[in-house]
N, C-alpha and C. Protein backbone atom coordinates (compact mmCIF):
# COMPACT_ATOMS: atom_id res chain seq x y z
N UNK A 1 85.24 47.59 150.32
CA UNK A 1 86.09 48.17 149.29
C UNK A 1 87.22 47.21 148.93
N UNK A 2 87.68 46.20 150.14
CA UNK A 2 89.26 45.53 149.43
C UNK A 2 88.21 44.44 149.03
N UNK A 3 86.95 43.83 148.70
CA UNK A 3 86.08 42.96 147.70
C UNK A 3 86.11 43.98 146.70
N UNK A 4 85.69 44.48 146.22
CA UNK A 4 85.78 45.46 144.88
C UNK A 4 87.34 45.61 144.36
N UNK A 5 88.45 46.01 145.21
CA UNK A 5 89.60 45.97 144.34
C UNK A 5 90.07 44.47 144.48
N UNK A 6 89.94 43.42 144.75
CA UNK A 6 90.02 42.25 144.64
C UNK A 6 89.55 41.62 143.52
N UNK A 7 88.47 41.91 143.43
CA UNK A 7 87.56 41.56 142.33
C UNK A 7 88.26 42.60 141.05
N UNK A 8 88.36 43.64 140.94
CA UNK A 8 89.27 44.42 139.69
C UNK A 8 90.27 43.76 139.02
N UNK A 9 91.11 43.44 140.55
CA UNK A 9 92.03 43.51 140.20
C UNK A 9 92.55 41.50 139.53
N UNK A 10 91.16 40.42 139.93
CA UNK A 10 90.97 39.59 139.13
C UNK A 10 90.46 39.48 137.87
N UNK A 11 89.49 40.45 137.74
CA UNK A 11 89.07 40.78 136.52
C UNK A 11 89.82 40.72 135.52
N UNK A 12 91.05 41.41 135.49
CA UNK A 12 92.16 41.93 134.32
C UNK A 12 93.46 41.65 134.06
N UNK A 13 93.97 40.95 135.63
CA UNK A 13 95.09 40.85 135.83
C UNK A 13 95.26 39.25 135.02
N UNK A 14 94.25 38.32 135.14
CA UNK A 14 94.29 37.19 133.74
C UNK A 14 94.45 37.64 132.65
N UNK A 15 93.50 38.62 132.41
CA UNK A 15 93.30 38.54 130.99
C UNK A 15 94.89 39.28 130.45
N UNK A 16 95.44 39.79 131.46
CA UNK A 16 96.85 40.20 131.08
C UNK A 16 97.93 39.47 130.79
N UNK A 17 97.64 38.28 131.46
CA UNK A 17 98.27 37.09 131.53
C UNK A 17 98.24 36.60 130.23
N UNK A 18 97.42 36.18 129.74
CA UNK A 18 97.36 35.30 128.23
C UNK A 18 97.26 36.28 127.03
N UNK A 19 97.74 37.64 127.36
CA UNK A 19 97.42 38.50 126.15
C UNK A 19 98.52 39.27 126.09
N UNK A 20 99.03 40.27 127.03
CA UNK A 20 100.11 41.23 126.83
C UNK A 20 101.43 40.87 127.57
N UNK A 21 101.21 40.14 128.74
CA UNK A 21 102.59 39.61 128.91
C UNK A 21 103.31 38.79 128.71
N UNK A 22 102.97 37.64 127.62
CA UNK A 22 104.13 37.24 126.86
C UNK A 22 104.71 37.82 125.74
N UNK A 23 103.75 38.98 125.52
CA UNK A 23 104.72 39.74 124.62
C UNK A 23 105.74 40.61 125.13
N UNK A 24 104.76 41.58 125.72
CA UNK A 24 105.81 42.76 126.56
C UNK A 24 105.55 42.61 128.12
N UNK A 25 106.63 41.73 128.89
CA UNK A 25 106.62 41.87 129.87
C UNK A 25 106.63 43.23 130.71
N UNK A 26 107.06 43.69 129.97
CA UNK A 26 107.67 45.73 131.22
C UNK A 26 106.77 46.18 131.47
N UNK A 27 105.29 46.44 129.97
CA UNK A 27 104.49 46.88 129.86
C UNK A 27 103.61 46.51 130.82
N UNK A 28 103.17 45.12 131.05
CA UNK A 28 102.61 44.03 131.58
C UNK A 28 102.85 44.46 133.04
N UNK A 29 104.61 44.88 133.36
CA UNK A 29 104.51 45.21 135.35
C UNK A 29 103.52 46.70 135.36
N UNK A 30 103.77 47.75 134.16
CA UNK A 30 103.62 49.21 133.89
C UNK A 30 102.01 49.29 134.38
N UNK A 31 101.37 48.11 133.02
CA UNK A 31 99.84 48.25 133.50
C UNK A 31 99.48 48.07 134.85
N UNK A 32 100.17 47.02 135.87
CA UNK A 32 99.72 46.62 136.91
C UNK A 32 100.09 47.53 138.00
N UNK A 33 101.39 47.97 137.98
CA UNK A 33 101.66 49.00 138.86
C UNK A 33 100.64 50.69 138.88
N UNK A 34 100.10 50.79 137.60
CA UNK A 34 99.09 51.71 137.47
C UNK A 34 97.84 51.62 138.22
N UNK A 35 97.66 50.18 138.07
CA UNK A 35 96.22 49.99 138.62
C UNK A 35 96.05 49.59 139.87
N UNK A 36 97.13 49.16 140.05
CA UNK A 36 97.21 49.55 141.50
C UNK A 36 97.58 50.29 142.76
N UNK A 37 97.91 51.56 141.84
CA UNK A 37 98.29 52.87 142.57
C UNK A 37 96.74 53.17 142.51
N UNK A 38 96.03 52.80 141.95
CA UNK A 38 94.71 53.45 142.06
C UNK A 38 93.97 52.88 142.79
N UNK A 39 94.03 51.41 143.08
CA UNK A 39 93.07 50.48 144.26
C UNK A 39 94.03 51.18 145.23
N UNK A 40 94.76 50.90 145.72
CA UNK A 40 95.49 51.67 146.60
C UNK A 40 95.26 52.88 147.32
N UNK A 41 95.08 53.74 146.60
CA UNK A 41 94.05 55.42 146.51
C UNK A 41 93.28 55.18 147.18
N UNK A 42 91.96 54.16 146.37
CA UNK A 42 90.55 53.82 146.71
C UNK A 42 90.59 53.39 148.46
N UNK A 43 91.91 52.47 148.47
CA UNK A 43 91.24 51.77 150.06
C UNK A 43 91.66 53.16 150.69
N UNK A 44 92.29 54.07 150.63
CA UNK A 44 93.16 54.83 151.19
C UNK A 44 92.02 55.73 151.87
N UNK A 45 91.05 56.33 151.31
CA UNK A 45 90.23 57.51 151.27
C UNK A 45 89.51 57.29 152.04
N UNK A 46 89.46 57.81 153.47
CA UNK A 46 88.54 57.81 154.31
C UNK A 46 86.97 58.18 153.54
N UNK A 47 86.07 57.45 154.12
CA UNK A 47 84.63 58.04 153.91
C UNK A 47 84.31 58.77 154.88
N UNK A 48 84.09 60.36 154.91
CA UNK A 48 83.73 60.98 155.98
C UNK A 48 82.10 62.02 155.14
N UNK A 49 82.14 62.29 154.32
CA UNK A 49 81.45 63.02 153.67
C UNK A 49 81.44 62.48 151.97
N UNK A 50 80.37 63.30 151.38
CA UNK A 50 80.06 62.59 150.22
C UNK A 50 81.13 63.20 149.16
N UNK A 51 81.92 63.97 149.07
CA UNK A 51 83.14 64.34 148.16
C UNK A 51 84.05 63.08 148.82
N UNK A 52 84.45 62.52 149.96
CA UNK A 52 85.29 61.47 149.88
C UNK A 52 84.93 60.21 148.97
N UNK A 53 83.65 60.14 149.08
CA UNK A 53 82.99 59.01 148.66
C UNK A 53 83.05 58.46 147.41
N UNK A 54 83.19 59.90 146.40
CA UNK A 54 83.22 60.08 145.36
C UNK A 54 84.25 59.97 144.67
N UNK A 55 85.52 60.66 145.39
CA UNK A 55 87.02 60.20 145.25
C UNK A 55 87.37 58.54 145.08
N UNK A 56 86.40 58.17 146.39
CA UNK A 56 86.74 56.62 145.93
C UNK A 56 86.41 56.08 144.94
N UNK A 57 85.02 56.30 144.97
CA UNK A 57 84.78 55.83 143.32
C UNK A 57 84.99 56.39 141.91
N UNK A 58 86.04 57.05 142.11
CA UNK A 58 86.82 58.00 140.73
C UNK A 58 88.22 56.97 141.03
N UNK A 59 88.75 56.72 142.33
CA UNK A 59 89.45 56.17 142.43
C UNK A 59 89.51 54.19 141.60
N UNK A 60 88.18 53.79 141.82
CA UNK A 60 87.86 52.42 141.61
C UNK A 60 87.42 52.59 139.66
N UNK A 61 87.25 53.56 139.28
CA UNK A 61 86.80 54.01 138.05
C UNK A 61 87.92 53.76 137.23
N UNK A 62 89.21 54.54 137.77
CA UNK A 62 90.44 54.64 137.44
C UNK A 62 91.17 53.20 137.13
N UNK A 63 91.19 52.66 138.12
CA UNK A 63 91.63 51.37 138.11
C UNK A 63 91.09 50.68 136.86
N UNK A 64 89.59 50.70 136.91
CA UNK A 64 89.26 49.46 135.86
C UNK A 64 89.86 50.14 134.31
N UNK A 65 89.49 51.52 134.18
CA UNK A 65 89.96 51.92 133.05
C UNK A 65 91.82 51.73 133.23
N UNK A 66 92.63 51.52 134.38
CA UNK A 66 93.52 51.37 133.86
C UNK A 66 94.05 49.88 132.78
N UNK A 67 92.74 49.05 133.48
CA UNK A 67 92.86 47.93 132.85
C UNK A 67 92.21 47.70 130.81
N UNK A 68 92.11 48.98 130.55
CA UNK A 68 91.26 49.15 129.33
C UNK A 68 92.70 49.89 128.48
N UNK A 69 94.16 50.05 129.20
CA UNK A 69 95.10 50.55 128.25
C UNK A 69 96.17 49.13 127.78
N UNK A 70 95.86 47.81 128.92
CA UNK A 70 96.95 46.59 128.39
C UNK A 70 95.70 45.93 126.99
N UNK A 71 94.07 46.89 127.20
CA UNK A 71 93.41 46.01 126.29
C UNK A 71 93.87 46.54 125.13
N UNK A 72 93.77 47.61 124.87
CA UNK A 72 94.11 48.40 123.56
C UNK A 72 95.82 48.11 123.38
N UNK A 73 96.26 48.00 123.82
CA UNK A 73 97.84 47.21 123.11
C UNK A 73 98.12 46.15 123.00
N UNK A 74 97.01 45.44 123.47
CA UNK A 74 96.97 43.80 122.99
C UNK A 74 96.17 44.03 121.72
N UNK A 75 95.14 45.12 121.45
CA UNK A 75 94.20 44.95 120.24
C UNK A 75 95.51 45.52 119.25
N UNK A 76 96.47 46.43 119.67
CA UNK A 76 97.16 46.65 118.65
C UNK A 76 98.30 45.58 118.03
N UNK A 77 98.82 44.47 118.75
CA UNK A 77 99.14 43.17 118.37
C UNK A 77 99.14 42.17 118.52
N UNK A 78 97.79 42.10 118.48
CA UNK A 78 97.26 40.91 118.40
C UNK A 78 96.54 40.31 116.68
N UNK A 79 96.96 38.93 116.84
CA UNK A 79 96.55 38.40 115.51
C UNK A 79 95.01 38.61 115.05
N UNK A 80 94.50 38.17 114.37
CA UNK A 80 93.10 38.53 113.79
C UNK A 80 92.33 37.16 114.50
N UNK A 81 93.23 36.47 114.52
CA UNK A 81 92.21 34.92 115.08
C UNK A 81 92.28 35.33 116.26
N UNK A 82 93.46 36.04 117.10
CA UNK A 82 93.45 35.82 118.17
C UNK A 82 92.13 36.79 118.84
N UNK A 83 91.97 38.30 118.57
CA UNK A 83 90.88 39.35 118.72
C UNK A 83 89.28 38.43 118.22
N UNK A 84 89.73 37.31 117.11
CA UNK A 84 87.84 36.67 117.36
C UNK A 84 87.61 36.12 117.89
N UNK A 85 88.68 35.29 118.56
CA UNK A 85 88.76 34.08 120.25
C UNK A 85 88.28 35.05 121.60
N UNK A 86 88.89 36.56 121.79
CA UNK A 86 89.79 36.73 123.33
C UNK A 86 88.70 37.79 123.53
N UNK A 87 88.57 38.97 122.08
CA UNK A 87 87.87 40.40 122.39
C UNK A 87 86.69 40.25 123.23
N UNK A 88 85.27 39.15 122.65
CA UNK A 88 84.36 39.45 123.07
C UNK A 88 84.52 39.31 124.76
N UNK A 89 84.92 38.63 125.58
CA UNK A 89 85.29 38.36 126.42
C UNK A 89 85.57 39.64 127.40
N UNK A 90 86.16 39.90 127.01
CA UNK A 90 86.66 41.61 127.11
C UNK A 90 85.62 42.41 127.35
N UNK A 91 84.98 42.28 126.17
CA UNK A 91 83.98 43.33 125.88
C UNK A 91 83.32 43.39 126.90
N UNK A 92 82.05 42.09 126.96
CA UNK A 92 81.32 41.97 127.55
C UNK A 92 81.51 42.10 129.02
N UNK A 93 82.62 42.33 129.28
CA UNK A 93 83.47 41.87 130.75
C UNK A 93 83.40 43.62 131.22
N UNK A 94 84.48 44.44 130.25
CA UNK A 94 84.19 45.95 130.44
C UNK A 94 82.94 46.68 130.47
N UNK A 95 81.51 46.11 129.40
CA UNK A 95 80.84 46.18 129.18
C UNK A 95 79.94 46.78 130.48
N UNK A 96 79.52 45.72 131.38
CA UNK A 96 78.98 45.21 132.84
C UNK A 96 79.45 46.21 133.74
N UNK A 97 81.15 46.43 134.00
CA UNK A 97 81.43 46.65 134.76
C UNK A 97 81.31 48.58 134.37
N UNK A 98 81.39 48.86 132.72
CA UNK A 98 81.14 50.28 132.53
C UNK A 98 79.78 50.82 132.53
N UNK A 99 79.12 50.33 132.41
CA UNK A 99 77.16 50.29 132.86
C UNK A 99 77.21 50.07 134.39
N UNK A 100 77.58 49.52 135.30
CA UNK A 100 77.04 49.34 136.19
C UNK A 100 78.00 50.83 136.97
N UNK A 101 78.95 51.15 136.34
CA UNK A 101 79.72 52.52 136.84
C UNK A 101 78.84 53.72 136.64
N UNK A 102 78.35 53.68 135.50
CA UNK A 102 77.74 54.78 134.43
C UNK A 102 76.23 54.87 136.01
N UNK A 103 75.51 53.60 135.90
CA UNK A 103 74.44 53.79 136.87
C UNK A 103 75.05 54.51 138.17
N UNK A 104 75.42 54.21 138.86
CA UNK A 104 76.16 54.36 140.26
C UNK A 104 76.49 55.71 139.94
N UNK A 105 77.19 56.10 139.61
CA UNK A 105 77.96 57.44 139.56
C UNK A 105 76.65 58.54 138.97
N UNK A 106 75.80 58.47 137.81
CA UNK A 106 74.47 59.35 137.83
C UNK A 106 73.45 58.86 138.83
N UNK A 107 74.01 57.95 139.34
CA UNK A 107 72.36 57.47 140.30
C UNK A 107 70.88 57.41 140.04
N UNK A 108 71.14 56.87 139.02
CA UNK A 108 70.07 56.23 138.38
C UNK A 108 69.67 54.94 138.56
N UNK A 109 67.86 54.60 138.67
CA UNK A 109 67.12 56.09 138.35
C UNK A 109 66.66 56.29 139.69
N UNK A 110 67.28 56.26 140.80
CA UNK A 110 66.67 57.02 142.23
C UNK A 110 66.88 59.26 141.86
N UNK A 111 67.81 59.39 141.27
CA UNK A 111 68.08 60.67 141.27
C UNK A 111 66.70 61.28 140.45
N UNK A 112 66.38 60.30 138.71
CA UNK A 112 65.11 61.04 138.57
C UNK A 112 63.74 60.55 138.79
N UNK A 113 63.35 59.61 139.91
CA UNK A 113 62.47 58.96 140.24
C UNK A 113 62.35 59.07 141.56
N UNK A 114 62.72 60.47 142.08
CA UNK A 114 62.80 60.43 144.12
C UNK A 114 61.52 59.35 144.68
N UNK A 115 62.16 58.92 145.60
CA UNK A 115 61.34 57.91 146.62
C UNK A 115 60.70 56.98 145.24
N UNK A 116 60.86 56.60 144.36
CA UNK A 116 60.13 55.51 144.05
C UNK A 116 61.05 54.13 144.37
N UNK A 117 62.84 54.73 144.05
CA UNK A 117 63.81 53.45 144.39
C UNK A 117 64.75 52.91 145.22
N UNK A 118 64.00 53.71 146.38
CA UNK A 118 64.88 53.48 147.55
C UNK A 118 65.18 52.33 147.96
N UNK A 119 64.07 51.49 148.00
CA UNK A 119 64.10 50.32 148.82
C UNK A 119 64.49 48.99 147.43
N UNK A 120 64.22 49.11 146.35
CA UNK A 120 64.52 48.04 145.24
C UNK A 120 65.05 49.05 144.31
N UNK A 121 65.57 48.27 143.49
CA UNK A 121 66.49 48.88 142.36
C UNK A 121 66.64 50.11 142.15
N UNK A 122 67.49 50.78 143.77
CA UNK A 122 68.87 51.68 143.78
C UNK A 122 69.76 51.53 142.47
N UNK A 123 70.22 52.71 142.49
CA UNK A 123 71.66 52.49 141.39
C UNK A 123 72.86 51.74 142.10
N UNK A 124 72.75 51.85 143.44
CA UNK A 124 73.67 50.43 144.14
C UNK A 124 73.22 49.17 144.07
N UNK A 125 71.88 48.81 143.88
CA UNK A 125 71.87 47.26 143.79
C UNK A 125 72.23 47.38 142.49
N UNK A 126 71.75 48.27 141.78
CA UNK A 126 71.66 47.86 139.77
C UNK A 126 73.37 47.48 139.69
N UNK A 127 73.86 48.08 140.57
CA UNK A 127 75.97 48.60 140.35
C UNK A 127 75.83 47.23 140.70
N UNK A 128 75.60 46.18 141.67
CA UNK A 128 75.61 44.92 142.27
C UNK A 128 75.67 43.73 141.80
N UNK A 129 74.10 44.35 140.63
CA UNK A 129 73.85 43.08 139.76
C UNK A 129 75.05 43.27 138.47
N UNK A 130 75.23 44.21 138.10
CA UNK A 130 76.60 44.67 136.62
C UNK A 130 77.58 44.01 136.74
N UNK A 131 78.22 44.57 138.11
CA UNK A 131 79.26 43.60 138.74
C UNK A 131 79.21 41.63 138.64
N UNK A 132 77.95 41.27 138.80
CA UNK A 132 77.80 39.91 139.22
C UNK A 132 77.91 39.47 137.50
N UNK A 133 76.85 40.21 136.38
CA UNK A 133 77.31 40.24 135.68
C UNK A 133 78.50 39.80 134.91
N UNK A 134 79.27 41.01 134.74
CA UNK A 134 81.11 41.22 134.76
C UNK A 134 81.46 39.89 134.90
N UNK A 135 81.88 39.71 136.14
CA UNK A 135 82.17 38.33 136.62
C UNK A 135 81.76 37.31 135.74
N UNK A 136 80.18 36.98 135.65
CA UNK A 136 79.93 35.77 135.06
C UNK A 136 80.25 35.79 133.74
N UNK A 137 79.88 36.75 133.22
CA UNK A 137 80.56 36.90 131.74
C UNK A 137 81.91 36.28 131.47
N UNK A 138 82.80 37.31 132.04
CA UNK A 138 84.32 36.64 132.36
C UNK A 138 84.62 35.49 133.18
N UNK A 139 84.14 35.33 133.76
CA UNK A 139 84.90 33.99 134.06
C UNK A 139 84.26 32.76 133.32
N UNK A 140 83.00 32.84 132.59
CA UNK A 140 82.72 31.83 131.82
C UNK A 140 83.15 31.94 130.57
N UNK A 141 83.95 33.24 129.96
CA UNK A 141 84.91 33.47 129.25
C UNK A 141 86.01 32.68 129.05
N UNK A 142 87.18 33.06 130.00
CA UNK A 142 88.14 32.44 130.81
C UNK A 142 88.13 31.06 131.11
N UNK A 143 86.82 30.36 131.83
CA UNK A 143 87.01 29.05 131.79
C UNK A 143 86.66 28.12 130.32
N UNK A 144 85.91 29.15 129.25
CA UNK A 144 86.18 28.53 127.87
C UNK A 144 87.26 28.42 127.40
N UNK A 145 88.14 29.69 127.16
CA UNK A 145 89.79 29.70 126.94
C UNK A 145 90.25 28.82 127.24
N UNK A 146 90.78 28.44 128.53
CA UNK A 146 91.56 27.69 128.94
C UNK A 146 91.28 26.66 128.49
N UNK A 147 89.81 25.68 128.56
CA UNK A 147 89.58 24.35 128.12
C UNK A 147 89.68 24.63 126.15
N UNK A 148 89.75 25.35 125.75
CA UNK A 148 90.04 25.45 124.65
C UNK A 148 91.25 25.09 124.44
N UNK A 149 92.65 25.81 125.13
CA UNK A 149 93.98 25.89 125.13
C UNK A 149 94.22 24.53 125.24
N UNK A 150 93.34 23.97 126.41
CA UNK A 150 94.26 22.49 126.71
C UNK A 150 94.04 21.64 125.76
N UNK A 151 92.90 22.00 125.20
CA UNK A 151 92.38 20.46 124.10
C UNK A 151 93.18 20.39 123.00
């Protein structure tokens, strides 16, 4: 679980960096202190039974969507060049990580395929590969930006 809010909390906390906090710094501590009252939660919650389990991952749900409110106030001022450089990035980044939630949380398709996906493509490996996803998306995002910025 502290690899998953590690990983969240790299996910967004850049892209906050080059987008909403040189505008509005306050906002910028506001988003982060949100999202991390919620990783926080997540490590917090014992797993003893499957309602804890679930908490956590409402808890880890929370988080990423808290990172989907510094996106929408950067989309609200941000320039027009800047949303055709930064958005897709974004997108594709939330994209991964909201599909591979969406699987995991209906448990799909082991829930309507009993015993065919136990052993290969669980809705936890599918959540695995989304994630790896996510990542590659964004950070081959991110490392375009930047070599963009410097040139």
């Amino acid at each position: 679980v502290v690899g998953i809010v590690v990983l969240i909390a790299g996910s967004w906390v850049p892209g906050l960096g080059f987008t909403v906090a040189p505008r509005a710094p306050l906002a910028s501590f506001c988003y982060v202190a949100t999202s991390a009252g919620f990783m926080a939660a997540a490590l917090r919650v014992r797993v003893r039974d499957d309602d804890r389990v679930s908490m956590r991952v409402v808890c880890l749900v929370l988080s990423v969507c808290a990172g989907a409110l510094p996106l929408g106030h950067w989309c609200a001022v941000a320039s027009a060049a800047e949303l055709r450089a930064q958005l897709p990035g974004f997108i594709g980044m939330f994209f991964f990580y909201g599909f591979g939630a969406l699987l995991f949380v209906l448990q799909f398709p082991e829930r309507w395929f009993p015993d065919k996906f136990d052993l290969r493509l669980s809705s936890h490996q599918l959540w695995h590969v989304c994630v790896l996803a996510a990542v590659v998306s964004w950070s081959s995002f991110c490392e375009g930006y930047v070599l963009e910025s410097c040139a």
